[in-house]
Protein backbone atom coordinates (compact mmCIF):
# COMPACT_ATOMS: atom_id res chain seq x y z
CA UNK A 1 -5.70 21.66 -11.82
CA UNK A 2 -3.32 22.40 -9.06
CA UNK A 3 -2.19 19.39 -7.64
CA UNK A 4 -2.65 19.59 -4.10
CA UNK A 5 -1.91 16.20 -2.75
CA UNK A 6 0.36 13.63 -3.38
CA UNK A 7 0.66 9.98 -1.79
CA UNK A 8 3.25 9.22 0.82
CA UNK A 9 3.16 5.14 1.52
CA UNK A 10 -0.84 4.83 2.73
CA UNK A 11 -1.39 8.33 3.40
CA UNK A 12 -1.96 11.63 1.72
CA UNK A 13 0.17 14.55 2.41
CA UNK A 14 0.75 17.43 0.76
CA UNK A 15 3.87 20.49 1.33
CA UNK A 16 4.60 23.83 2.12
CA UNK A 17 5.18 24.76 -1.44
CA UNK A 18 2.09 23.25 -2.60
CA UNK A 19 0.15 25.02 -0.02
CA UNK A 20 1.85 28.32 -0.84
CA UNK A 21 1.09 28.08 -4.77
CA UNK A 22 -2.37 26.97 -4.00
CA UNK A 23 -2.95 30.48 -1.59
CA UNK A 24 -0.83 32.19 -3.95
CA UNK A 25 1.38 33.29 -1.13
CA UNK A 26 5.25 33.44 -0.80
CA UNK A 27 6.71 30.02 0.48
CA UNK A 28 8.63 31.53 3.05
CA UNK A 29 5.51 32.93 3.88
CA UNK A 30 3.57 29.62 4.84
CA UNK A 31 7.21 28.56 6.34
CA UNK A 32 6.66 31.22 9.03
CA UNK A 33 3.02 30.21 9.08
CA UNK A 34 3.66 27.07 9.95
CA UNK A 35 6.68 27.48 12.52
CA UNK A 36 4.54 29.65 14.14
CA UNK A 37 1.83 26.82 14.64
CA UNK A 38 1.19 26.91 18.60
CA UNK A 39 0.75 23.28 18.56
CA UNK A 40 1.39 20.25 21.25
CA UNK A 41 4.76 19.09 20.55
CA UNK A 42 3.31 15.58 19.63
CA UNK A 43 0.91 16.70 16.88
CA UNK A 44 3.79 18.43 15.19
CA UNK A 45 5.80 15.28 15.39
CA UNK A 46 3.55 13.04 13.83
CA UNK A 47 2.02 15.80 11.23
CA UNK A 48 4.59 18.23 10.43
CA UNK A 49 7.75 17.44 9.22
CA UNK A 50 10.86 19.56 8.49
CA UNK A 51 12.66 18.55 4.98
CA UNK A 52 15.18 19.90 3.10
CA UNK A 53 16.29 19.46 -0.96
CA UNK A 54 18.72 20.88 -2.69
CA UNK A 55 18.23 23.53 -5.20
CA UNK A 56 20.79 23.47 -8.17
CA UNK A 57 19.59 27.33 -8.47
CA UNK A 58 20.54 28.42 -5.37
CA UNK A 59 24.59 26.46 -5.74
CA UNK A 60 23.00 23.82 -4.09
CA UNK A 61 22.41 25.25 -1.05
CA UNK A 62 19.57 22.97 0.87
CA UNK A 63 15.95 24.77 0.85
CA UNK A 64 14.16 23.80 3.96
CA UNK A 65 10.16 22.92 3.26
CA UNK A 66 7.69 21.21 5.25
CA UNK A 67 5.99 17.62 4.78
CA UNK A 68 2.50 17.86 6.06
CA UNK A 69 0.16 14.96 6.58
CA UNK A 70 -3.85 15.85 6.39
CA UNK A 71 -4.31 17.28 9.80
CA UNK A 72 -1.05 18.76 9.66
CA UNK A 73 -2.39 20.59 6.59
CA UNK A 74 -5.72 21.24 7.91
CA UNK A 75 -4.50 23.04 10.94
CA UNK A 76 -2.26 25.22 9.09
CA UNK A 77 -4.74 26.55 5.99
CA UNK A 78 -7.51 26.88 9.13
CA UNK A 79 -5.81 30.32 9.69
CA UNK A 80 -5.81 31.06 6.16
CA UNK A 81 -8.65 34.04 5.63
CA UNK A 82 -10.34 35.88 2.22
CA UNK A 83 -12.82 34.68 0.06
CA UNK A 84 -10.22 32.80 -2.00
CA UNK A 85 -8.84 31.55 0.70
CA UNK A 86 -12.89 29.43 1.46
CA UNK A 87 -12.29 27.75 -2.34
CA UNK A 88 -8.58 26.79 -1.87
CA UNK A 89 -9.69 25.39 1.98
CA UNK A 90 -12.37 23.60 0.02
CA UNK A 91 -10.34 22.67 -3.12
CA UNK A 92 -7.70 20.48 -0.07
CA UNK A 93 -10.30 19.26 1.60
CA UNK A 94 -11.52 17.38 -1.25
CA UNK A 95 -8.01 16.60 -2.74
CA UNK A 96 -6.99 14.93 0.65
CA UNK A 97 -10.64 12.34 0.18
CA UNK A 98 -9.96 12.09 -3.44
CA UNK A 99 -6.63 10.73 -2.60
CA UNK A 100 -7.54 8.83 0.68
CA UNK A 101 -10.13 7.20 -2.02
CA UNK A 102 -7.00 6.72 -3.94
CA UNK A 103 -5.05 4.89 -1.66
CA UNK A 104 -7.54 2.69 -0.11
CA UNK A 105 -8.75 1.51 -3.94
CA UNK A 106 -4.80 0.74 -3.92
CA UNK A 107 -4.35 -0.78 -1.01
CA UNK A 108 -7.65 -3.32 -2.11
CA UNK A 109 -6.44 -3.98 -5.17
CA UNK A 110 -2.66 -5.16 -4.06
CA UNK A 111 -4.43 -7.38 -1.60
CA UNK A 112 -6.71 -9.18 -4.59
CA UNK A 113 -3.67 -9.26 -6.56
CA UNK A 114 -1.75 -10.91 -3.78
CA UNK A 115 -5.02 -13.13 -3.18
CA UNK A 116 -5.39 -14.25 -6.79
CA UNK A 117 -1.67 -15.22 -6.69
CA UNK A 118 -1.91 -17.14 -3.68
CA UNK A 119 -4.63 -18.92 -5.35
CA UNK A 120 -2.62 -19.63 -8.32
CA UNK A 121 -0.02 -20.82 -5.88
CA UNK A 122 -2.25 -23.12 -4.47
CA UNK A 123 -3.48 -24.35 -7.74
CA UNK A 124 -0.19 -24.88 -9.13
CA UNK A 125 0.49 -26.96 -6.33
CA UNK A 126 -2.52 -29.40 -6.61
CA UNK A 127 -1.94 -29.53 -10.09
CA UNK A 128 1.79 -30.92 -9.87
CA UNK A 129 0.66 -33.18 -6.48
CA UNK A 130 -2.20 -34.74 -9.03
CA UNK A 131 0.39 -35.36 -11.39
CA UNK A 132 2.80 -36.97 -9.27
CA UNK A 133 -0.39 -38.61 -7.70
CA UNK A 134 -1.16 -40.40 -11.25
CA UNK A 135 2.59 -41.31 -11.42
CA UNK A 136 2.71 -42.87 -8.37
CA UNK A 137 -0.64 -44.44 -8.51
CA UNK A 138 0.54 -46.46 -10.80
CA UNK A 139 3.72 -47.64 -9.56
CA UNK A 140 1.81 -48.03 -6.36
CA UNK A 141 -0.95 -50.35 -7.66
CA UNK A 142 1.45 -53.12 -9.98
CA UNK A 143 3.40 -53.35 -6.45
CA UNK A 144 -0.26 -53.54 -4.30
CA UNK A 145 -0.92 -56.43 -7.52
CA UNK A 146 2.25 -58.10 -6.74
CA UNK A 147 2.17 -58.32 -3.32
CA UNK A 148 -1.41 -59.25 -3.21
CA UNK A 149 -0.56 -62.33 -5.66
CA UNK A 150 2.02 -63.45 -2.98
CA UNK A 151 -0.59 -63.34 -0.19
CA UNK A 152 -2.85 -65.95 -2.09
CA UNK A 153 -2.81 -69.26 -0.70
CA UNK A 154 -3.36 -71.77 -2.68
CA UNK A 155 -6.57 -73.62 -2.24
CA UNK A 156 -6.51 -76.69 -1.67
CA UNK A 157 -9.62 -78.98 -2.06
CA UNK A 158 -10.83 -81.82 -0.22
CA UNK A 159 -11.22 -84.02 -3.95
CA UNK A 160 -7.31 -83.38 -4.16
CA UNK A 161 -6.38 -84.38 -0.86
C-alpha cells in the first residue's frame, strides 16, 4: 500500500509528492493546487510548509515540495473530485488516525519506559543506601556499646560502704 503518511516529531504529516502519487496527478500539479489554497495566512503557517531537496537528477538543482500537517492535507485533497478521488480522500483520512494511533502508542510507551527506569533508579538507590545502612549499623552500634559502657556508674552498695 501507498504510504500516505509519515511521522514528523508527535504529529502526522504527509507531502505534496505523496499526495500527487496517491491522486495519480502530476506534482507540479498539486504544487499549483496548493499555492492556490485561498487560506488565512495563519493556517498556512502552521499547516503548510514550503521545502526544498535536492535532486541529483536534475544537477542538483533544489525541487521545491510542500510539508503538510493533517489539516493542511485535508484542506487541500477537499477540492480533489472523481470517484477515485472519494477512495484516495478516504484511504488519508484513515492513514492520518492510523498514524495519530501510532504516535500516541509511542509517545505512552517512552513515558513507561522512562517510568520503569526511574523506578529502577529509585531502587538502585535504596538498595546501595541499605547497604551502606548495614555497614554503618554496625560501626554505629560497637561505638553506641562503647559509649554506653562509659556512661555506667558503678554501683555502689550500702554493705560496701
Amino acid at each position: 500500500m501507498l504510504e500516505l503518511v509519515f511521522k514528523s516529531g508527535n504529529e502526522a504529516e504527509t507531502d505534496s509528492r505523496r499526495v500527487a502519487k496517491a491522486f495519480g496527478k502530476l506534482h507540479k500539479d498539486v504544487i499549483r493546487a496548493i499555492e492556490n489554497l485561498e487560506c488565512p495566512a495563519d493556517f498556512a503557517k502552521r499547516n503548510i510548509a514550503l521545502c526544498y531537496e535536492i535532486n541529483e537528477l536534475a544537477n542538483g538543482k533544489p525541487v521545491k515540495y510542500y510539508r503538510l500537517s493533517e489539516s493542511g492535507a485535508m484542506l487541500l485533497i477537499m477540492g480533489f473530485t472523481g470517484s477515485e478521488a472519494v477512495k484516495v480522500k478516504l484511504a488519508f483520512i484513515e492513514a492520518f488516525k492510523e498514524m495519530r494511533e501510532q504516535i500516541a502508542n509511542y509517545r505512552e510507551y517512552c513515558e513507561l519506559m522512562a517510568l520503569r527506569d526511574a523506578k529502577f533508579a529509585e531502587a538502585s538507590d535504596c538498595g546501595r543506601g541499605l547497604a551502606h545502612w548495614a555497614r554503618e549499623k554496625t560501626r554505629l552500634d560497637a561505638m553506641i556499646a562503647r559509649r554506653e559502657s562509659l556512661l555506667q556508674l558503678p554501683l555502689v552498695l550500702e554493705s560496701e560502704v
